[in-house]
PDB file of N, CA and C in Angstrom:
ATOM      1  N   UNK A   1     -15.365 -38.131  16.016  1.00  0.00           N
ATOM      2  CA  UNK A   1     -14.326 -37.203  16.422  1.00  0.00           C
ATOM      3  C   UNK A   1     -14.633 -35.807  15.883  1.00  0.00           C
ATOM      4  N   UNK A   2     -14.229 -34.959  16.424  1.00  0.00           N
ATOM      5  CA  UNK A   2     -14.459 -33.228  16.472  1.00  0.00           C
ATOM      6  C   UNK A   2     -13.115 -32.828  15.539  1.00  0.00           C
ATOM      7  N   UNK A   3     -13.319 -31.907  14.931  1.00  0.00           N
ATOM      8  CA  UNK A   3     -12.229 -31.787  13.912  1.00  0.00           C
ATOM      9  C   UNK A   3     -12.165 -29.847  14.980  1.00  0.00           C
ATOM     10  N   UNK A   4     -10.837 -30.051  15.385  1.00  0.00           N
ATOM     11  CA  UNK A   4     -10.305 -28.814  15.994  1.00  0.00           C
ATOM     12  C   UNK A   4      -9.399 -27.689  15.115  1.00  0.00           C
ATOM     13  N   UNK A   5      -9.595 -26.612  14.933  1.00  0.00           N
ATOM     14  CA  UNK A   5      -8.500 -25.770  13.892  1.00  0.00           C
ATOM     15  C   UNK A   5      -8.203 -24.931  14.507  1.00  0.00           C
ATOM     16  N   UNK A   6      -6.724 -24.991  14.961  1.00  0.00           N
ATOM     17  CA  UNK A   6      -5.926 -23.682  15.732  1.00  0.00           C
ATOM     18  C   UNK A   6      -5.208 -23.145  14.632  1.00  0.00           C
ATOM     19  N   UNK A   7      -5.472 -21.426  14.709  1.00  0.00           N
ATOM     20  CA  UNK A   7      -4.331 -21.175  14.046  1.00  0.00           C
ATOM     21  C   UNK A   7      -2.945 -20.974  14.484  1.00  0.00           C
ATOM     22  N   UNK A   8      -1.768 -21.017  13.747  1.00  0.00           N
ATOM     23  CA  UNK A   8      -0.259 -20.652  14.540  1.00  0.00           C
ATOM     24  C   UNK A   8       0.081 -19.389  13.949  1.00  0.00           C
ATOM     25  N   UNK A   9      -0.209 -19.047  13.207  1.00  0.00           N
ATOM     26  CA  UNK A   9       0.485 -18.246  12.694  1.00  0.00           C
ATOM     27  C   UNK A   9       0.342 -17.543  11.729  1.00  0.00           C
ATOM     28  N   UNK A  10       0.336 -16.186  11.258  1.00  0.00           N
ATOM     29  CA  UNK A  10      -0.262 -15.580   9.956  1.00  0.00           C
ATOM     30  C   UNK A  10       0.861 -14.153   9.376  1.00  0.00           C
ATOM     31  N   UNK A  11       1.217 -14.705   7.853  1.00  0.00           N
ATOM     32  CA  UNK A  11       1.967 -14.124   7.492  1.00  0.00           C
ATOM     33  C   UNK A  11       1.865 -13.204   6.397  1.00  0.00           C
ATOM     34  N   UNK A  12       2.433 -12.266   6.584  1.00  0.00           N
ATOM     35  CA  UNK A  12       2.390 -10.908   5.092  1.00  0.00           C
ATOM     36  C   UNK A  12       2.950 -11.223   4.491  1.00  0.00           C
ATOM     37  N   UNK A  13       2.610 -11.498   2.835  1.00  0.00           N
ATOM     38  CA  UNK A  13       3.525 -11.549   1.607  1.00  0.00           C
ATOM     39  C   UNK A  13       3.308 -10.357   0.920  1.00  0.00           C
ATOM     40  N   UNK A  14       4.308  -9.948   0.398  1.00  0.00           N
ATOM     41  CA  UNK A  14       4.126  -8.290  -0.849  1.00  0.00           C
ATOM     42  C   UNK A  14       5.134  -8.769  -1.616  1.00  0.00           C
ATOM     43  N   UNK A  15       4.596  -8.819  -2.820  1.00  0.00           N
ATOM     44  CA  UNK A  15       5.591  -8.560  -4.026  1.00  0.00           C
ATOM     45  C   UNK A  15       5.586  -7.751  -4.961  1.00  0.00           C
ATOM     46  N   UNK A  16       6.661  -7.350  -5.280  1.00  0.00           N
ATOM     47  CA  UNK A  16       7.096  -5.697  -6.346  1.00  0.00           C
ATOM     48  C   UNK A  16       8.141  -6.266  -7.503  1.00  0.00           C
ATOM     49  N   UNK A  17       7.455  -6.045  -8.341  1.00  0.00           N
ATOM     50  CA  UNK A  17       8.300  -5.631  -9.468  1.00  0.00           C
ATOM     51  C   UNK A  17       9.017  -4.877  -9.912  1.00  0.00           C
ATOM     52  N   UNK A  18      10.213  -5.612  -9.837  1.00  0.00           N
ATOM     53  CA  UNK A  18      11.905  -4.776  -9.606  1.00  0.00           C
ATOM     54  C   UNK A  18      12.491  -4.858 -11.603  1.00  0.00           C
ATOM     55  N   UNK A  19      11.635  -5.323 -12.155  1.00  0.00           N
ATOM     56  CA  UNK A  19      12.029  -5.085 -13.709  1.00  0.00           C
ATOM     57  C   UNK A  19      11.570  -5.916 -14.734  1.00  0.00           C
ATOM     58  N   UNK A  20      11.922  -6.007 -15.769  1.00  0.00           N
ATOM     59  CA  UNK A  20      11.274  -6.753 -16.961  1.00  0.00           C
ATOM     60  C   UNK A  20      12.290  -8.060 -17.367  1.00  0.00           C
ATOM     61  N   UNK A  21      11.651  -8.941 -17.712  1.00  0.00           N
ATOM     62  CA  UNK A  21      12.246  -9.933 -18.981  1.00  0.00           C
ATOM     63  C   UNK A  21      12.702  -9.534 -19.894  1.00  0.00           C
ATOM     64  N   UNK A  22      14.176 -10.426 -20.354  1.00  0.00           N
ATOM     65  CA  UNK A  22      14.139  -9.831 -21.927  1.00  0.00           C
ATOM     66  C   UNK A  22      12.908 -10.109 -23.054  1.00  0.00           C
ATOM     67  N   UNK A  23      11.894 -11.362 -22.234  1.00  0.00           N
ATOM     68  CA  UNK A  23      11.067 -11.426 -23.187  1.00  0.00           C
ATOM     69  C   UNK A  23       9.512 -10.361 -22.560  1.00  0.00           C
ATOM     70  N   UNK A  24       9.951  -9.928 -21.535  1.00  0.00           N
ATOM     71  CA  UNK A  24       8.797  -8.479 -21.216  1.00  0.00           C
ATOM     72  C   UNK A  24       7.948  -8.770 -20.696  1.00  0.00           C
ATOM     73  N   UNK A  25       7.930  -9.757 -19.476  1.00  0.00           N
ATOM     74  CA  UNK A  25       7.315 -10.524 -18.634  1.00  0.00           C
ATOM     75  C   UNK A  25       7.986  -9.929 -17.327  1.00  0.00           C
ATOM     76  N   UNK A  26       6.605  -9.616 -15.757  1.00  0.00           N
ATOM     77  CA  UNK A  26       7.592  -8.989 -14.953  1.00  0.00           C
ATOM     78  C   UNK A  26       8.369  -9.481 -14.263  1.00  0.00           C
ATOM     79  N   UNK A  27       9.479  -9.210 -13.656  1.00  0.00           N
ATOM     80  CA  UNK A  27      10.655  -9.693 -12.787  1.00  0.00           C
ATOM     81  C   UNK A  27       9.944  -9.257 -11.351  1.00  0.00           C
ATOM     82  N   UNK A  28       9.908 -10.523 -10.235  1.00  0.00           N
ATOM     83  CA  UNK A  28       8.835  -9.735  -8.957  1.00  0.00           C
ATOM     84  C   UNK A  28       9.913 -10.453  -8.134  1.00  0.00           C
ATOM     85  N   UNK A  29       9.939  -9.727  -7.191  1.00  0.00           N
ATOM     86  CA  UNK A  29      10.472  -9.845  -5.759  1.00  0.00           C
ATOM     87  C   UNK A  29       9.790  -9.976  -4.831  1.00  0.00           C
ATOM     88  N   UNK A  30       9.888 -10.727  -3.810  1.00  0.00           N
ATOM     89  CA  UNK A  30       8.962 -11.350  -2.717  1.00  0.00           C
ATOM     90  C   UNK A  30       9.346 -11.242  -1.180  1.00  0.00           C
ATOM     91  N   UNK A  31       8.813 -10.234  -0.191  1.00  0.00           N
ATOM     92  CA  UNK A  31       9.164  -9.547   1.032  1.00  0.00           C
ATOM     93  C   UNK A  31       7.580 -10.459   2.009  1.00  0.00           C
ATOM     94  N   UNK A  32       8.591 -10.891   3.002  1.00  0.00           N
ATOM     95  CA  UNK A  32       7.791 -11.449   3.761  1.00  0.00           C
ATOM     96  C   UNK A  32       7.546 -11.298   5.202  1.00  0.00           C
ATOM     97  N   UNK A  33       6.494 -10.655   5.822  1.00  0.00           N
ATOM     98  CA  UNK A  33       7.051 -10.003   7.587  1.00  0.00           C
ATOM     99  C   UNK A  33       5.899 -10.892   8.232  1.00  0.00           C
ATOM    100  N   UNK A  34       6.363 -11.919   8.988  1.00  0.00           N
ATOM    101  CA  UNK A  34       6.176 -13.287  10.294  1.00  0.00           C
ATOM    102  C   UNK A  34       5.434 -12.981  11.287  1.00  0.00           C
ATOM    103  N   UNK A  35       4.894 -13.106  11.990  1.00  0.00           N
ATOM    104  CA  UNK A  35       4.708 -12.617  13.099  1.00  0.00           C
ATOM    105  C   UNK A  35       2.845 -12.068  13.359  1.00  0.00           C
ATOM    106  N   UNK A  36       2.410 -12.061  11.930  1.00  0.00           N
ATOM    107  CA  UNK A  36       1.040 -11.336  11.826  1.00  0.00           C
ATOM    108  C   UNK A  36       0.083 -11.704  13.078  1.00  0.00           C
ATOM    109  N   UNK A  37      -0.648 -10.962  14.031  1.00  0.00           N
ATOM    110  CA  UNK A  37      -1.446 -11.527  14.901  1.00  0.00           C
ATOM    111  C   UNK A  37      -2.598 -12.128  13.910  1.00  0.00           C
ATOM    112  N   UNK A  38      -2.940 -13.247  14.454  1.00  0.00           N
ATOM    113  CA  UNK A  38      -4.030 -14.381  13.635  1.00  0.00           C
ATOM    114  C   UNK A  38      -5.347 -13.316  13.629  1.00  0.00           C
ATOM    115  N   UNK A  39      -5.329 -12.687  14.850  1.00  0.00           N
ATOM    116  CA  UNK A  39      -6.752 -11.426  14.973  1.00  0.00           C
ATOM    117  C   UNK A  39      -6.669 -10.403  14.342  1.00  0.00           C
ATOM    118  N   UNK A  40      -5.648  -9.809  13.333  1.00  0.00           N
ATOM    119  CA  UNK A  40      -5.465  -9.008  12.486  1.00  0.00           C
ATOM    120  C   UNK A  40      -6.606  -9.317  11.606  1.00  0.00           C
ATOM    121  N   UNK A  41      -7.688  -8.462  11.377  1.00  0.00           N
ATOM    122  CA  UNK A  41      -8.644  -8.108  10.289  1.00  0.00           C
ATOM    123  C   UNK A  41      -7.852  -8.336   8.846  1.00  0.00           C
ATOM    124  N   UNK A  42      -7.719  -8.647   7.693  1.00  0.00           N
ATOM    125  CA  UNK A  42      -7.499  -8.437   6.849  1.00  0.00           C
ATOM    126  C   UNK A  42      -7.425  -7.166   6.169  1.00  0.00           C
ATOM    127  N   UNK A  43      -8.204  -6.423   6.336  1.00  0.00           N
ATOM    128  CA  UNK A  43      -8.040  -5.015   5.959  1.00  0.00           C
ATOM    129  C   UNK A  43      -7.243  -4.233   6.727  1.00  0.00           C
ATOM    130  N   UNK A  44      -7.038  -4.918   7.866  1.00  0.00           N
ATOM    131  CA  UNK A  44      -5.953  -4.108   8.808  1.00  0.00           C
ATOM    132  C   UNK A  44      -4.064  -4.632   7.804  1.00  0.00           C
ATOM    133  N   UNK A  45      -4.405  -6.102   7.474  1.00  0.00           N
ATOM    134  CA  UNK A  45      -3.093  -6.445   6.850  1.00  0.00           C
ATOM    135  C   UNK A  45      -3.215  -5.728   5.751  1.00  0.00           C
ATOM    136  N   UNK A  46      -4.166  -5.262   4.815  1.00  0.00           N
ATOM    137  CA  UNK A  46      -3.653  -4.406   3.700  1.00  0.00           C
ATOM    138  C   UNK A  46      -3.199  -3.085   4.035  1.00  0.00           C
ATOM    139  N   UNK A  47      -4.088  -2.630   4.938  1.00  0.00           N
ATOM    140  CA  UNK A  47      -3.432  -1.408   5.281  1.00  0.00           C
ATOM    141  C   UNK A  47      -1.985  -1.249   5.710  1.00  0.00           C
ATOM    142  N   UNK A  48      -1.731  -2.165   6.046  1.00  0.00           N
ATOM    143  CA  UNK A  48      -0.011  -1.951   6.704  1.00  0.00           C
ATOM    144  C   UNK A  48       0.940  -2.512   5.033  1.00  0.00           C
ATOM    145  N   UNK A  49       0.195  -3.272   4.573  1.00  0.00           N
ATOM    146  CA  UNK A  49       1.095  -3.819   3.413  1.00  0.00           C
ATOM    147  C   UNK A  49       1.062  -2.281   2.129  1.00  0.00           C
ATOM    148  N   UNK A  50       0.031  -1.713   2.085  1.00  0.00           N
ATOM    149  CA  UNK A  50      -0.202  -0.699   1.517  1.00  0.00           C
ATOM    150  C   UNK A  50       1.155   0.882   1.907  1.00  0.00           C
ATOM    151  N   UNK A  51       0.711   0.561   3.076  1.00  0.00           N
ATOM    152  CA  UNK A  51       1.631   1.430   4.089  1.00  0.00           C
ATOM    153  C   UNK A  51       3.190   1.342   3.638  1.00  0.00           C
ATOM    154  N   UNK A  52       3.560  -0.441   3.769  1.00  0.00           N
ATOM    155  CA  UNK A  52       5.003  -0.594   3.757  1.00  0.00           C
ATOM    156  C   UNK A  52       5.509  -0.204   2.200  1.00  0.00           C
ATOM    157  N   UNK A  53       4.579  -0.278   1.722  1.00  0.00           N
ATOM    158  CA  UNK A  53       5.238  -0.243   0.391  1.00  0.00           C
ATOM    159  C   UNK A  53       5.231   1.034  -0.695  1.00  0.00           C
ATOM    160  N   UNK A  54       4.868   2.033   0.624  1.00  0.00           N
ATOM    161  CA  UNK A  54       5.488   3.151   0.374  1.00  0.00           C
ATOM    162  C   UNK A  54       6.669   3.454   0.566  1.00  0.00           C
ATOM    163  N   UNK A  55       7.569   2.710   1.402  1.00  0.00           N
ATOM    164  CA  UNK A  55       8.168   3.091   1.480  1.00  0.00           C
ATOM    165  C   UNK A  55       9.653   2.373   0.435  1.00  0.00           C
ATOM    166  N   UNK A  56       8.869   1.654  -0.606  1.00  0.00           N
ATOM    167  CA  UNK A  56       9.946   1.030  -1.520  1.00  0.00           C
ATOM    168  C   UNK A  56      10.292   1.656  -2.787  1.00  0.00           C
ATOM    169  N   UNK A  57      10.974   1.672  -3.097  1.00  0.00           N
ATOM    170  CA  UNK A  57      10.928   2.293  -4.686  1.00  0.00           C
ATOM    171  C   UNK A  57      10.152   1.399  -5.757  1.00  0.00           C
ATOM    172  N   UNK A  58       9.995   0.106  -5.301  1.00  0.00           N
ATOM    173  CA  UNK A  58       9.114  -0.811  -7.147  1.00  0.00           C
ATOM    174  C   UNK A  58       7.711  -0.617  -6.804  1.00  0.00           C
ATOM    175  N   UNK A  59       7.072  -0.920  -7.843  1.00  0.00           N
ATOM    176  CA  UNK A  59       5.355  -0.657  -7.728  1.00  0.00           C
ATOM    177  C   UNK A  59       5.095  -2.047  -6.979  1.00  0.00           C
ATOM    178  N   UNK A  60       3.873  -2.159  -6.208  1.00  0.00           N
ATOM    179  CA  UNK A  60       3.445  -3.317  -5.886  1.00  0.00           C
ATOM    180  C   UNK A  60       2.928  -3.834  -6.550  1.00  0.00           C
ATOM    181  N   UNK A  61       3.102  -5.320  -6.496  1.00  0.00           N
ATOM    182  CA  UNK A  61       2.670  -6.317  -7.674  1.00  0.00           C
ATOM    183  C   UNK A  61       1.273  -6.441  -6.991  1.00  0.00           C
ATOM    184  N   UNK A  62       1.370  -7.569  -5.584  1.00  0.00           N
ATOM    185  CA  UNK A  62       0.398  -8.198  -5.508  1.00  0.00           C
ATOM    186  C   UNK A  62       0.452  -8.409  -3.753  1.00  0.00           C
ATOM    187  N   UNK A  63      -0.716  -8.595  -2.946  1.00  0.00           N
ATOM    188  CA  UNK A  63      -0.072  -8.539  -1.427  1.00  0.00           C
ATOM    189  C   UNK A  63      -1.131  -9.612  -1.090  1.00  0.00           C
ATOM    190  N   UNK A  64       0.015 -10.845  -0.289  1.00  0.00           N
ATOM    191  CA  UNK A  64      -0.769 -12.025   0.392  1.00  0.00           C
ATOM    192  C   UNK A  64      -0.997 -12.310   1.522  1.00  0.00           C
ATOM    193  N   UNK A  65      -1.977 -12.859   1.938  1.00  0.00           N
ATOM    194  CA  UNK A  65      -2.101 -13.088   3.351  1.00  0.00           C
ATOM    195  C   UNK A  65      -2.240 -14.999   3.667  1.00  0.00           C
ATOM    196  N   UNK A  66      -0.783 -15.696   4.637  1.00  0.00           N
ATOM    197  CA  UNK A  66      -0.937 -16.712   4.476  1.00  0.00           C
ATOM    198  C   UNK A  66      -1.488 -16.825   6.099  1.00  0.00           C
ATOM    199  N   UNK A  67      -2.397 -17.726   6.024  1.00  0.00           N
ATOM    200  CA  UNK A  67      -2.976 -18.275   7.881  1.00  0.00           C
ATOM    201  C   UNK A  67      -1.969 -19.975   7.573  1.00  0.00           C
ATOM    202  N   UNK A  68      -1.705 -19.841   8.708  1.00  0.00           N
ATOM    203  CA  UNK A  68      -0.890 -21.693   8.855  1.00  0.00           C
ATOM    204  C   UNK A  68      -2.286 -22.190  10.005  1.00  0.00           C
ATOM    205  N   UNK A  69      -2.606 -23.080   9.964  1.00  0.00           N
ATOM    206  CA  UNK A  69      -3.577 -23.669  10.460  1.00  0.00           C
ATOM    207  C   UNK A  69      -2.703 -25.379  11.162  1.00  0.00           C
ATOM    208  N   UNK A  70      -3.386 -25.995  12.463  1.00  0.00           N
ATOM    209  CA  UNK A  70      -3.483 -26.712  13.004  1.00  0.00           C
ATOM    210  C   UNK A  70      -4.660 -27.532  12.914  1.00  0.00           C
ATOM    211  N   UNK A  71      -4.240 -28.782  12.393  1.00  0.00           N
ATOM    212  CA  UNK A  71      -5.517 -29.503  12.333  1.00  0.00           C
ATOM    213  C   UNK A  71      -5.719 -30.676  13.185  1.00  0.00           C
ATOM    214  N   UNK A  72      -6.627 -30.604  14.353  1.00  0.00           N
ATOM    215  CA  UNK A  72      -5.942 -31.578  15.459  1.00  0.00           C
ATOM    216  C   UNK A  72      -7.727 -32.259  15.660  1.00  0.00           C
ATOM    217  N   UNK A  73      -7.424 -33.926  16.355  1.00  0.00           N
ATOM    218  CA  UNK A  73      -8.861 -33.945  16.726  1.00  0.00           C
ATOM    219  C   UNK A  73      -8.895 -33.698  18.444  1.00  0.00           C
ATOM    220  N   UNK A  74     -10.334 -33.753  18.433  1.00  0.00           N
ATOM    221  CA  UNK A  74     -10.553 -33.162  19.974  1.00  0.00           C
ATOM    222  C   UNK A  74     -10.744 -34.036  20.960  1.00  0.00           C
TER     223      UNK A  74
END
């Protein structure tokens, strides 16, 4: 059997740190936008995650890129 991989779907994660611990560890918040075309370059998703998060007031922590994958045989 042929091992087939569709993707469905690819999503932007960004998270910002909105404050501290009382023990001084950061407090992060997690913004997530659906919809990513699977043919989006990766550097095209930083650029827009870079982009969006100008327009927030917290610093960016960290920015993810999830692919959901289909694993079907052929």
């Amino acid at each position: 059997m042929t091992l087939v991989v569709n993707t469905l779907d690819s999503v932007l994660a960004t998270r910002y740190q909105t404050g501290t611990t009382a023990g001084g560890g950061p407090v992060l918040k997690q913004k997530s936008l659906t919809g990513v075309k699977a043919t989006a370059t990766d550097q095209d998703v930083y650029d827009v995650a870079v982009a969006l998060s100008s327009l927030v007031d917290y610093p960016l922590a960290d920015i993810r890129r999830l692919n959901i994958f289909e694993l079907a045989d052929e």
